[in-house]
PDB file of N, CA and C in Angstrom:
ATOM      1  N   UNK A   1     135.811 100.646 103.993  1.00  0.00           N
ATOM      2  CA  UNK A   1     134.595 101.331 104.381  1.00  0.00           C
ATOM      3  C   UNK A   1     133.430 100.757 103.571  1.00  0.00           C
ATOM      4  N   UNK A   2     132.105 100.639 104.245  1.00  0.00           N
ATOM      5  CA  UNK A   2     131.112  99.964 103.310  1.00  0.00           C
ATOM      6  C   UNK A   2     130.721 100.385 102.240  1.00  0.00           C
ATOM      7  N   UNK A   3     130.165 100.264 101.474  1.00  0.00           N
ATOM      8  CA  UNK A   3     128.729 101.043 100.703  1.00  0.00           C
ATOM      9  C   UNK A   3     127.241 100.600 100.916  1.00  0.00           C
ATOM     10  N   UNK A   4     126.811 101.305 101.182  1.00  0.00           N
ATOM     11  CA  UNK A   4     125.236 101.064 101.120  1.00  0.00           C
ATOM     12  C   UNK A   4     124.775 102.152 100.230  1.00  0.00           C
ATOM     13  N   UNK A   5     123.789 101.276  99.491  1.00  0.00           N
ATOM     14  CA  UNK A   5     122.906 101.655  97.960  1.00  0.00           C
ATOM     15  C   UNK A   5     121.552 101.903  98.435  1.00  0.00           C
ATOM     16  N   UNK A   6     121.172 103.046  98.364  1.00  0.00           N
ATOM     17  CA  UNK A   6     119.239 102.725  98.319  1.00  0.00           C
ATOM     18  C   UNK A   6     118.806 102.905  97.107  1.00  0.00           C
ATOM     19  N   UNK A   7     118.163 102.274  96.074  1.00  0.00           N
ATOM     20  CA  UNK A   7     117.622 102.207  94.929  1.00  0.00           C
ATOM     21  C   UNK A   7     115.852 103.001  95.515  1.00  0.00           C
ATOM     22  N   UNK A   8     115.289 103.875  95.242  1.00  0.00           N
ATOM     23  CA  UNK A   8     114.083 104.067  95.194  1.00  0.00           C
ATOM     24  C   UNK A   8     113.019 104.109  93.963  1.00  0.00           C
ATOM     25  N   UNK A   9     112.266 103.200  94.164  1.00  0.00           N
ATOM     26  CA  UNK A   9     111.452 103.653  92.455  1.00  0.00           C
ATOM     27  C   UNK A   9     110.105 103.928  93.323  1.00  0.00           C
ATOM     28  N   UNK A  10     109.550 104.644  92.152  1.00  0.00           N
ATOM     29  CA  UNK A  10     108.090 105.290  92.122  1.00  0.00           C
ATOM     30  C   UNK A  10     107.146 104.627  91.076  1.00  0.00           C
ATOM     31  N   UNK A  11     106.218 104.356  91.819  1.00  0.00           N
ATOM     32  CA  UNK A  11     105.574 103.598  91.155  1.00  0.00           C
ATOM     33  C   UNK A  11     104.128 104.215  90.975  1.00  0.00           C
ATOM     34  N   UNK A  12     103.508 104.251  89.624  1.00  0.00           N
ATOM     35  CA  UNK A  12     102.052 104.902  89.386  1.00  0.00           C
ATOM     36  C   UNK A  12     101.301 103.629  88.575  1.00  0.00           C
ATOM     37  N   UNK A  13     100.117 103.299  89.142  1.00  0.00           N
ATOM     38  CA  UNK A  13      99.523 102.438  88.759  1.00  0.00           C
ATOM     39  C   UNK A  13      98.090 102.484  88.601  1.00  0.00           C
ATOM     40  N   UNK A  14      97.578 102.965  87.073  1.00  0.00           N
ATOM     41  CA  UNK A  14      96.247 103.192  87.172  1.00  0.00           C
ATOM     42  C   UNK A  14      95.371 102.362  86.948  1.00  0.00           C
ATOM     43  N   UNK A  15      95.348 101.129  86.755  1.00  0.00           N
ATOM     44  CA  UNK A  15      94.779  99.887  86.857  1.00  0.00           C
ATOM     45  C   UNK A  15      94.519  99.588  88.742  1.00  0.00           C
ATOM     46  N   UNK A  16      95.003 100.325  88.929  1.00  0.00           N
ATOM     47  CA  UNK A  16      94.702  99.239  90.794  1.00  0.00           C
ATOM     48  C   UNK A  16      93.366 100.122  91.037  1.00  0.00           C
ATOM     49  N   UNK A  17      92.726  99.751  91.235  1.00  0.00           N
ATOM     50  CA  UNK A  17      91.199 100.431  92.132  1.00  0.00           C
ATOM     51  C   UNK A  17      90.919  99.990  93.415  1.00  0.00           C
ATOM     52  N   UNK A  18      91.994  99.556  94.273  1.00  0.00           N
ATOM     53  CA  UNK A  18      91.879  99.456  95.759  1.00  0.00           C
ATOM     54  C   UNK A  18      93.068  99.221  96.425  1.00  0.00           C
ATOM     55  N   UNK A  19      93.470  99.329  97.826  1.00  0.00           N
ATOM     56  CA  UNK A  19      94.574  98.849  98.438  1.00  0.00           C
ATOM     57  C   UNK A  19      95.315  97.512  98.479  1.00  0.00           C
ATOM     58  N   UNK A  20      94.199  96.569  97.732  1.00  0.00           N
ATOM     59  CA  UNK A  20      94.097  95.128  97.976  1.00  0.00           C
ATOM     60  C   UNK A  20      94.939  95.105  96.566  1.00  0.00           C
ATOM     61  N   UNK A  21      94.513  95.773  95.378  1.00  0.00           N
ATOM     62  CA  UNK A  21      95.361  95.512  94.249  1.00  0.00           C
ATOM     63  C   UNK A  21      96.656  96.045  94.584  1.00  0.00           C
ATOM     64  N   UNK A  22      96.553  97.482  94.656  1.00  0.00           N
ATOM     65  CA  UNK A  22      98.262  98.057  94.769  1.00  0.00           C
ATOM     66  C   UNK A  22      99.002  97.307  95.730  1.00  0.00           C
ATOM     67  N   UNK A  23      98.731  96.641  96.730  1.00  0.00           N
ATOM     68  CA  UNK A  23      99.123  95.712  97.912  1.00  0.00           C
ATOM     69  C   UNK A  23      99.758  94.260  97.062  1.00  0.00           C
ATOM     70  N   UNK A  24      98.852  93.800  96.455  1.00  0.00           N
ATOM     71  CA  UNK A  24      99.175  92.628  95.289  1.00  0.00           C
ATOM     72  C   UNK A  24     100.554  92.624  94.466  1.00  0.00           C
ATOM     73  N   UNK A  25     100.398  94.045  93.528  1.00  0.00           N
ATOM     74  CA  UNK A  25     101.806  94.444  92.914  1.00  0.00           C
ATOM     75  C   UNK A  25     103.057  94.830  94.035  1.00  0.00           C
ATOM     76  N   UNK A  26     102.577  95.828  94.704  1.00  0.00           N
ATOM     77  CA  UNK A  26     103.936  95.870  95.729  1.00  0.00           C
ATOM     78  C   UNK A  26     104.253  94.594  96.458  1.00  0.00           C
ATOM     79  N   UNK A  27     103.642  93.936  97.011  1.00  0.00           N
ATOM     80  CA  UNK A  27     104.247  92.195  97.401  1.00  0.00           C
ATOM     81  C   UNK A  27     104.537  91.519  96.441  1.00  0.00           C
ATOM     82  N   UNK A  28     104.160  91.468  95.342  1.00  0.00           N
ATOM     83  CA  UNK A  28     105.012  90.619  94.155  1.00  0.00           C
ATOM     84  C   UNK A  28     106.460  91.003  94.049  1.00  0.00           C
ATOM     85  N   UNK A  29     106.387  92.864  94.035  1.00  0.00           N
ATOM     86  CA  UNK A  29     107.781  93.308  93.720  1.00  0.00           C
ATOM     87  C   UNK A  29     108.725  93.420  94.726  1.00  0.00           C
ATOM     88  N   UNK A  30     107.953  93.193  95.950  1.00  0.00           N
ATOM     89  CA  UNK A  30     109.263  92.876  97.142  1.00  0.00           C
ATOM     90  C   UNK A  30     110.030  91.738  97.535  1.00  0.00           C
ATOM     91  N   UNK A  31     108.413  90.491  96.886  1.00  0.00           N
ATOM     92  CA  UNK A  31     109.093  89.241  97.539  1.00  0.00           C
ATOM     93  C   UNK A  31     110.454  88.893  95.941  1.00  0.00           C
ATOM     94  N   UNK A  32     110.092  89.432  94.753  1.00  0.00           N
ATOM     95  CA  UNK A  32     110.696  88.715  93.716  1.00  0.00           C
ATOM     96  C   UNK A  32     112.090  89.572  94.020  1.00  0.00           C
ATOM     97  N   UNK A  33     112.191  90.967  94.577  1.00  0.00           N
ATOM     98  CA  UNK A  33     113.532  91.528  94.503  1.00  0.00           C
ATOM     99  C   UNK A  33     114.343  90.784  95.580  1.00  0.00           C
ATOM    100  N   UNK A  34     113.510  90.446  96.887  1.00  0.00           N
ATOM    101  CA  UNK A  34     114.283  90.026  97.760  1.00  0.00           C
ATOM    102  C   UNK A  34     114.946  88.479  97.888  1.00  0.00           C
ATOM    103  N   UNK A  35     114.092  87.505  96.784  1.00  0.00           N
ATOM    104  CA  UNK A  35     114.607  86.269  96.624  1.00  0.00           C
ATOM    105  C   UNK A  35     115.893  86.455  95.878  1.00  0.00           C
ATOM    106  N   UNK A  36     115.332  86.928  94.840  1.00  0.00           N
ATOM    107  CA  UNK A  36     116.588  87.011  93.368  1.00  0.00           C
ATOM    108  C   UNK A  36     117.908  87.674  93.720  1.00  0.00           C
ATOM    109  N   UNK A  37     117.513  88.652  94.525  1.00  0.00           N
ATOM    110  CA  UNK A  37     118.804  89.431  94.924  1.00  0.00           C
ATOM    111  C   UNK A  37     119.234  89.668  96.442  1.00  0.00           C
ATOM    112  N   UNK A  38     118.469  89.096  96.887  1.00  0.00           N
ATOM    113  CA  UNK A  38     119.139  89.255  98.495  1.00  0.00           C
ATOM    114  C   UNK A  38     118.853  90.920  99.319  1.00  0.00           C
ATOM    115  N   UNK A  39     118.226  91.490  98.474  1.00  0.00           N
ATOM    116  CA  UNK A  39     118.444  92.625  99.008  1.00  0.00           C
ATOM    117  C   UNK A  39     117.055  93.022 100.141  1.00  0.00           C
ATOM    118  N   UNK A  40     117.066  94.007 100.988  1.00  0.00           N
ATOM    119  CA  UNK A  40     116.239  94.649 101.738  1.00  0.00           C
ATOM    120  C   UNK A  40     115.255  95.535 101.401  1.00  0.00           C
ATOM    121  N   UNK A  41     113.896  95.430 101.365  1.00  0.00           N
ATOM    122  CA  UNK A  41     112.919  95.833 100.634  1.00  0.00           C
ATOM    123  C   UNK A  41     112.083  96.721 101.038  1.00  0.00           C
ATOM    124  N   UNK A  42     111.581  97.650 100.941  1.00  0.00           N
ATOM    125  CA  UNK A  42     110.311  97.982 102.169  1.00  0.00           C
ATOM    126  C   UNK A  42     109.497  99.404 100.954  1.00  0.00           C
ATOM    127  N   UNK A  43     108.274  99.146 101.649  1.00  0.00           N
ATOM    128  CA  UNK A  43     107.621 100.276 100.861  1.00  0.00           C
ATOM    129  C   UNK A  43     107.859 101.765 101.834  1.00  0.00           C
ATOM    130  N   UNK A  44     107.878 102.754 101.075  1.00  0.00           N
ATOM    131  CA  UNK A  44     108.563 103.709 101.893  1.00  0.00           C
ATOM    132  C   UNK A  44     107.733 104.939 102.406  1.00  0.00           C
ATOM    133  N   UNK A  45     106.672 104.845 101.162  1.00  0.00           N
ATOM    134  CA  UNK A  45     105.693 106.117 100.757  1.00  0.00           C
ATOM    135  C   UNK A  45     104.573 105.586 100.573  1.00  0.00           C
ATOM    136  N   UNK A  46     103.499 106.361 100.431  1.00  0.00           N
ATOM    137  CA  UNK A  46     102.098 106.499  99.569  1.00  0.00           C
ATOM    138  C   UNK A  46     101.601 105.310 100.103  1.00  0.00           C
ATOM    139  N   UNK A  47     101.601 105.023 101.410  1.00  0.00           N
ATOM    140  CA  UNK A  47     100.863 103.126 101.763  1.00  0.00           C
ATOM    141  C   UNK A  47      99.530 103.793 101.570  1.00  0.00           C
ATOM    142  N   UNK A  48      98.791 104.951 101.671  1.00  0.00           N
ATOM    143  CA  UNK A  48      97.233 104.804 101.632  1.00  0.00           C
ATOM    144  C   UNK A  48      96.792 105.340 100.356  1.00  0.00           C
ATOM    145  N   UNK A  49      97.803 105.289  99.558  1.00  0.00           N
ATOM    146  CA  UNK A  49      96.923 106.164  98.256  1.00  0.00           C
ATOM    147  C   UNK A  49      96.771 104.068  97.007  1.00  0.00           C
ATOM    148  N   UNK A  50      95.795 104.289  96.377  1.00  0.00           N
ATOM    149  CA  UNK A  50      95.837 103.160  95.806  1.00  0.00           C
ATOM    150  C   UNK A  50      96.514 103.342  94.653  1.00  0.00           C
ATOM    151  N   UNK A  51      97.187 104.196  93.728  1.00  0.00           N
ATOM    152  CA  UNK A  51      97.750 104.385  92.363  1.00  0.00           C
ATOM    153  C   UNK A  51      98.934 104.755  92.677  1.00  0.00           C
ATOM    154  N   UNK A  52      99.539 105.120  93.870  1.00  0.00           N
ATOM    155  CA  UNK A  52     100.614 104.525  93.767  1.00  0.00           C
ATOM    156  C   UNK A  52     101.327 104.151  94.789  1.00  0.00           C
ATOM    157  N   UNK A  53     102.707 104.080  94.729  1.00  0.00           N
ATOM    158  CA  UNK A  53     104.012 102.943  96.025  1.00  0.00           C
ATOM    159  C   UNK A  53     104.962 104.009  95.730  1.00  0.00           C
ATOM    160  N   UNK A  54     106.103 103.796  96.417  1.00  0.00           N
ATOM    161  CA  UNK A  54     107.029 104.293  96.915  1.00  0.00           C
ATOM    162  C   UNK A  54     108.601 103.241  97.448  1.00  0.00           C
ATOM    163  N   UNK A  55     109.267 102.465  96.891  1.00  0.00           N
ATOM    164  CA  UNK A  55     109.696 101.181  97.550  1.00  0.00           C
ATOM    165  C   UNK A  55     111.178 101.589  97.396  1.00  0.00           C
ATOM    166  N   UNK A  56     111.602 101.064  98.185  1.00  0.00           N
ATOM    167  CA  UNK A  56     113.132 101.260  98.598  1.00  0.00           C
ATOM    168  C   UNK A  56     113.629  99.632  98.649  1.00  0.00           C
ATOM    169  N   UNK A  57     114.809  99.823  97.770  1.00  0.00           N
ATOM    170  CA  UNK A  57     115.866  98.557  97.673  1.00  0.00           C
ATOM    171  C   UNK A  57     117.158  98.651  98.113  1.00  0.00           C
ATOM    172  N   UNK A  58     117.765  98.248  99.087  1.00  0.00           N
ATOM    173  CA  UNK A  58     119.246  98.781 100.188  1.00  0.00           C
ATOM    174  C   UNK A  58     119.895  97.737 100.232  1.00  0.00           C
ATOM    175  N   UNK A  59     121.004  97.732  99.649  1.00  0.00           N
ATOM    176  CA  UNK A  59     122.206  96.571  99.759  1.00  0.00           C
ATOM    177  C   UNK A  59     123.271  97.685 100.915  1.00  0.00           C
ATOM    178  N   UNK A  60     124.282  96.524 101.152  1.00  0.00           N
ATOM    179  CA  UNK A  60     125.222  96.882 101.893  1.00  0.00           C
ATOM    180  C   UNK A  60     126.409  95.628 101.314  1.00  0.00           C
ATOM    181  N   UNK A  61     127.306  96.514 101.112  1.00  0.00           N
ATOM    182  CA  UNK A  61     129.022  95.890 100.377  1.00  0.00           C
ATOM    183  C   UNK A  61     130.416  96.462 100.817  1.00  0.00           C
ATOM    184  N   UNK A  62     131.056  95.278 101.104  1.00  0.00           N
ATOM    185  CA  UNK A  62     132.350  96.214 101.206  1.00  0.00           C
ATOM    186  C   UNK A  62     132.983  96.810  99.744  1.00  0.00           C
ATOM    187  N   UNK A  63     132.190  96.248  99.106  1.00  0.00           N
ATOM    188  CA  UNK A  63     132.627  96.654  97.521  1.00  0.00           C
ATOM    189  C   UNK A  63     132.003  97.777  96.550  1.00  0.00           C
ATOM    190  N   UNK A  64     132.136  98.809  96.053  1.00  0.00           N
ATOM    191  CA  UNK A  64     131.328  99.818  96.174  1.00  0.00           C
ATOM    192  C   UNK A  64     130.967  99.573  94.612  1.00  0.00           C
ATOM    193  N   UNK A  65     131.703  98.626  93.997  1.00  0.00           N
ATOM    194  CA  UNK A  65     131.172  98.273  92.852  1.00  0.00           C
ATOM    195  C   UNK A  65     130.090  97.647  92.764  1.00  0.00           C
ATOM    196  N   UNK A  66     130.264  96.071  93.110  1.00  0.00           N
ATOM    197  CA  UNK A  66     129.501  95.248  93.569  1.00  0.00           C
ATOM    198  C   UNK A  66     128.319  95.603  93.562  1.00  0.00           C
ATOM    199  N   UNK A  67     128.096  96.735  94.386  1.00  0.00           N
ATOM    200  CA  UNK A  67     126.731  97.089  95.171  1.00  0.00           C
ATOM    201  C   UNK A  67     126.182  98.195  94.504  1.00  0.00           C
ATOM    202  N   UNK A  68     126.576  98.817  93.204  1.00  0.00           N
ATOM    203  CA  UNK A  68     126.624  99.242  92.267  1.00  0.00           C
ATOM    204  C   UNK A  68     125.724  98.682  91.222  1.00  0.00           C
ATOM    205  N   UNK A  69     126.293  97.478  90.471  1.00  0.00           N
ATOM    206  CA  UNK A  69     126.064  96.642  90.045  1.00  0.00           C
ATOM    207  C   UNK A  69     125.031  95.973  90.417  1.00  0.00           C
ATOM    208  N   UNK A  70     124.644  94.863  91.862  1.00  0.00           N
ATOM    209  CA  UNK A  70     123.471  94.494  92.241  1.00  0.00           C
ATOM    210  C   UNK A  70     122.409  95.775  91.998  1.00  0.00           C
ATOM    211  N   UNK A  71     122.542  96.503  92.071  1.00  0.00           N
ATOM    212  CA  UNK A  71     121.733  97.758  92.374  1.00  0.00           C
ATOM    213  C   UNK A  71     120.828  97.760  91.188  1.00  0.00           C
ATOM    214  N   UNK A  72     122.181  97.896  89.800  1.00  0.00           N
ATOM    215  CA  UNK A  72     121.671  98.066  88.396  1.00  0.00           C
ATOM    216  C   UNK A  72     120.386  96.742  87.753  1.00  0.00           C
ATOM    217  N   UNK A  73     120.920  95.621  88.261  1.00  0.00           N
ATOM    218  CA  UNK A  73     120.577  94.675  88.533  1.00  0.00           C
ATOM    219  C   UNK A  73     118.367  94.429  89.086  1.00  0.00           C
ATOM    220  N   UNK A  74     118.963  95.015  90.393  1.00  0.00           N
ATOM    221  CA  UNK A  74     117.518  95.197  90.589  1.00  0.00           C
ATOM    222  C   UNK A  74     116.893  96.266  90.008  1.00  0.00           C
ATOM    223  N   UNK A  75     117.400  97.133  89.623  1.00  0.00           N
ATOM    224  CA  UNK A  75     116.576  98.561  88.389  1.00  0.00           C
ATOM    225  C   UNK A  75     116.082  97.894  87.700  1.00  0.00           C
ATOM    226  N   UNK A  76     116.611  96.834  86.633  1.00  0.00           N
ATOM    227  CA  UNK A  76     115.985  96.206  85.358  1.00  0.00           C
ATOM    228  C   UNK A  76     115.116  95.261  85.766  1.00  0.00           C
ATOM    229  N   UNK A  77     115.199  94.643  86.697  1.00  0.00           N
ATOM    230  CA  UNK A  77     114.628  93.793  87.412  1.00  0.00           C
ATOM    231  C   UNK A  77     113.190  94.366  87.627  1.00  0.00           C
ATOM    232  N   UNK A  78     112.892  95.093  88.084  1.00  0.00           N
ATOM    233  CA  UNK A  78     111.751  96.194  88.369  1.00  0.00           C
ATOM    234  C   UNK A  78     111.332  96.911  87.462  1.00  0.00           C
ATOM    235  N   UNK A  79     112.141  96.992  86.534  1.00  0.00           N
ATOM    236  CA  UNK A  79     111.493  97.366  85.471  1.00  0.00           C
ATOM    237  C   UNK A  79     110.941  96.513  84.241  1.00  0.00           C
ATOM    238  N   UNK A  80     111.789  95.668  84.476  1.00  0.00           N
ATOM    239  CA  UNK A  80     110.963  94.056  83.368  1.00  0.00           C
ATOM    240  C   UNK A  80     109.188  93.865  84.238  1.00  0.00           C
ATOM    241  N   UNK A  81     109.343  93.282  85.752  1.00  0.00           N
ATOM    242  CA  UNK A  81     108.176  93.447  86.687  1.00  0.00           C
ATOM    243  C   UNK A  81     106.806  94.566  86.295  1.00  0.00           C
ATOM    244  N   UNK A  82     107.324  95.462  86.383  1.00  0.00           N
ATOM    245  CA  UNK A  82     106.576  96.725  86.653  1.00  0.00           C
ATOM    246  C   UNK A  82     106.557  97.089  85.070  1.00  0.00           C
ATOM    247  N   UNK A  83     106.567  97.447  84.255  1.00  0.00           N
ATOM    248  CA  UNK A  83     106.898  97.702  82.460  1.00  0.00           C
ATOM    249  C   UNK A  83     106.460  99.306  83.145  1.00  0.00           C
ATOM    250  N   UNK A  84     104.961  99.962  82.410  1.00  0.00           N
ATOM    251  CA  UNK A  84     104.971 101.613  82.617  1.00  0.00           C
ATOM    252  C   UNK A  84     104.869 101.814  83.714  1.00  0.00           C
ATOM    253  N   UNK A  85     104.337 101.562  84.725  1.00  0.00           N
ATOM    254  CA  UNK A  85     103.871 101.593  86.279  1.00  0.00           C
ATOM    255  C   UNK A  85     105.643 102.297  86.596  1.00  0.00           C
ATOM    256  N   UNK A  86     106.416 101.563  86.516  1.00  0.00           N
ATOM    257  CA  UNK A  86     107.466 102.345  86.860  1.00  0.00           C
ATOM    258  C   UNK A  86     108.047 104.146  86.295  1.00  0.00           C
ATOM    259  N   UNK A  87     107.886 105.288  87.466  1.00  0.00           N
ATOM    260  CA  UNK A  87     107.995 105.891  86.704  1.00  0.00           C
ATOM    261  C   UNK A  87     109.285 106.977  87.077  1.00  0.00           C
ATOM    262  N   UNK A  88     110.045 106.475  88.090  1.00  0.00           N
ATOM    263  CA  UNK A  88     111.176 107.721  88.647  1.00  0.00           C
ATOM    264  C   UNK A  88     111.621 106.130  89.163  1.00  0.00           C
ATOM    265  N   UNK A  89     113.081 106.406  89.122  1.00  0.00           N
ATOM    266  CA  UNK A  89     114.026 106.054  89.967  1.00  0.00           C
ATOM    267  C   UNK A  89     115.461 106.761  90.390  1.00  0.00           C
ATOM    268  N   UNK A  90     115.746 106.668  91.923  1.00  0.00           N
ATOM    269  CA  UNK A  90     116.847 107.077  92.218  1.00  0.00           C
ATOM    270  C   UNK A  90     117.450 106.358  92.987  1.00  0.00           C
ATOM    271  N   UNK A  91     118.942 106.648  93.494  1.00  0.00           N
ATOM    272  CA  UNK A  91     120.006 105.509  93.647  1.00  0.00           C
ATOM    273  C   UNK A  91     120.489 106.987  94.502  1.00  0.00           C
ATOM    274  N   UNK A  92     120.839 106.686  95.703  1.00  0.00           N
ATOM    275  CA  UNK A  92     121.774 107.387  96.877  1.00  0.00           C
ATOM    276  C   UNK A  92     122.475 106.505  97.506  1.00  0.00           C
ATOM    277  N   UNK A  93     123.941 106.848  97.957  1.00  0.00           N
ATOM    278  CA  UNK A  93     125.003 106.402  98.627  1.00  0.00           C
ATOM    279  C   UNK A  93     125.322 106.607  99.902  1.00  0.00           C
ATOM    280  N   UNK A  94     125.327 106.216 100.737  1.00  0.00           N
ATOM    281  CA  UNK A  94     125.553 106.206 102.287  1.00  0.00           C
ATOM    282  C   UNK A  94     127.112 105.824 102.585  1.00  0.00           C
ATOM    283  N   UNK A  95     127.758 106.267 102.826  1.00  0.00           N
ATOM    284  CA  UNK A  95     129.254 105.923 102.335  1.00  0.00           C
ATOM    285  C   UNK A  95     130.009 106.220 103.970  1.00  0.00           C
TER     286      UNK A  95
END
């Protein structure tokens, strides 16, 4: 049976003063998660507020470790990226 991971982080960013900045950081952090790790990216929330995002990261594994692991993977990943701006993350299982 598969696993699928959704990683969600929340992101608050009080440096952006327009859509064009918060737009800047969220495309940095989609294209760098989706090269490095293969995974599926998308912003999920908050597209019109400028301080903050909402982004969802979704693997799919027959390995429930694996996808576990990538998961943990892109957390730190996003959080090296993002340093305080990052400020909630959660991880749900679709099983």
């Amino acid at each position: 049976m598969p696993s699928i991971g959704v990683l969600t982080l929340e992101l608050r960013m009080p440096d952006s003063h327009s859509l064009k900045d918060k737009r800047h950081t969220v495309r940095g952090l989609k294209d760098r998660l989706r090269g490095k790790f293969n995974v599926a990216v998308a912003e999920i929330g908050y597209q019109d507020l400028w301080q903050r995002a909402l982004i969802s990261a979704v693997t799919v594994s027959g390995d429930h470790g694996r996808a576990e692991q990538l998961l943990q993977l892109v957390e730190r990943e996003a959080a090296l990226f993002l340093g305080p701006s990052l400020v909630d993350v959660t991880l749900e299982w679709l099983e």
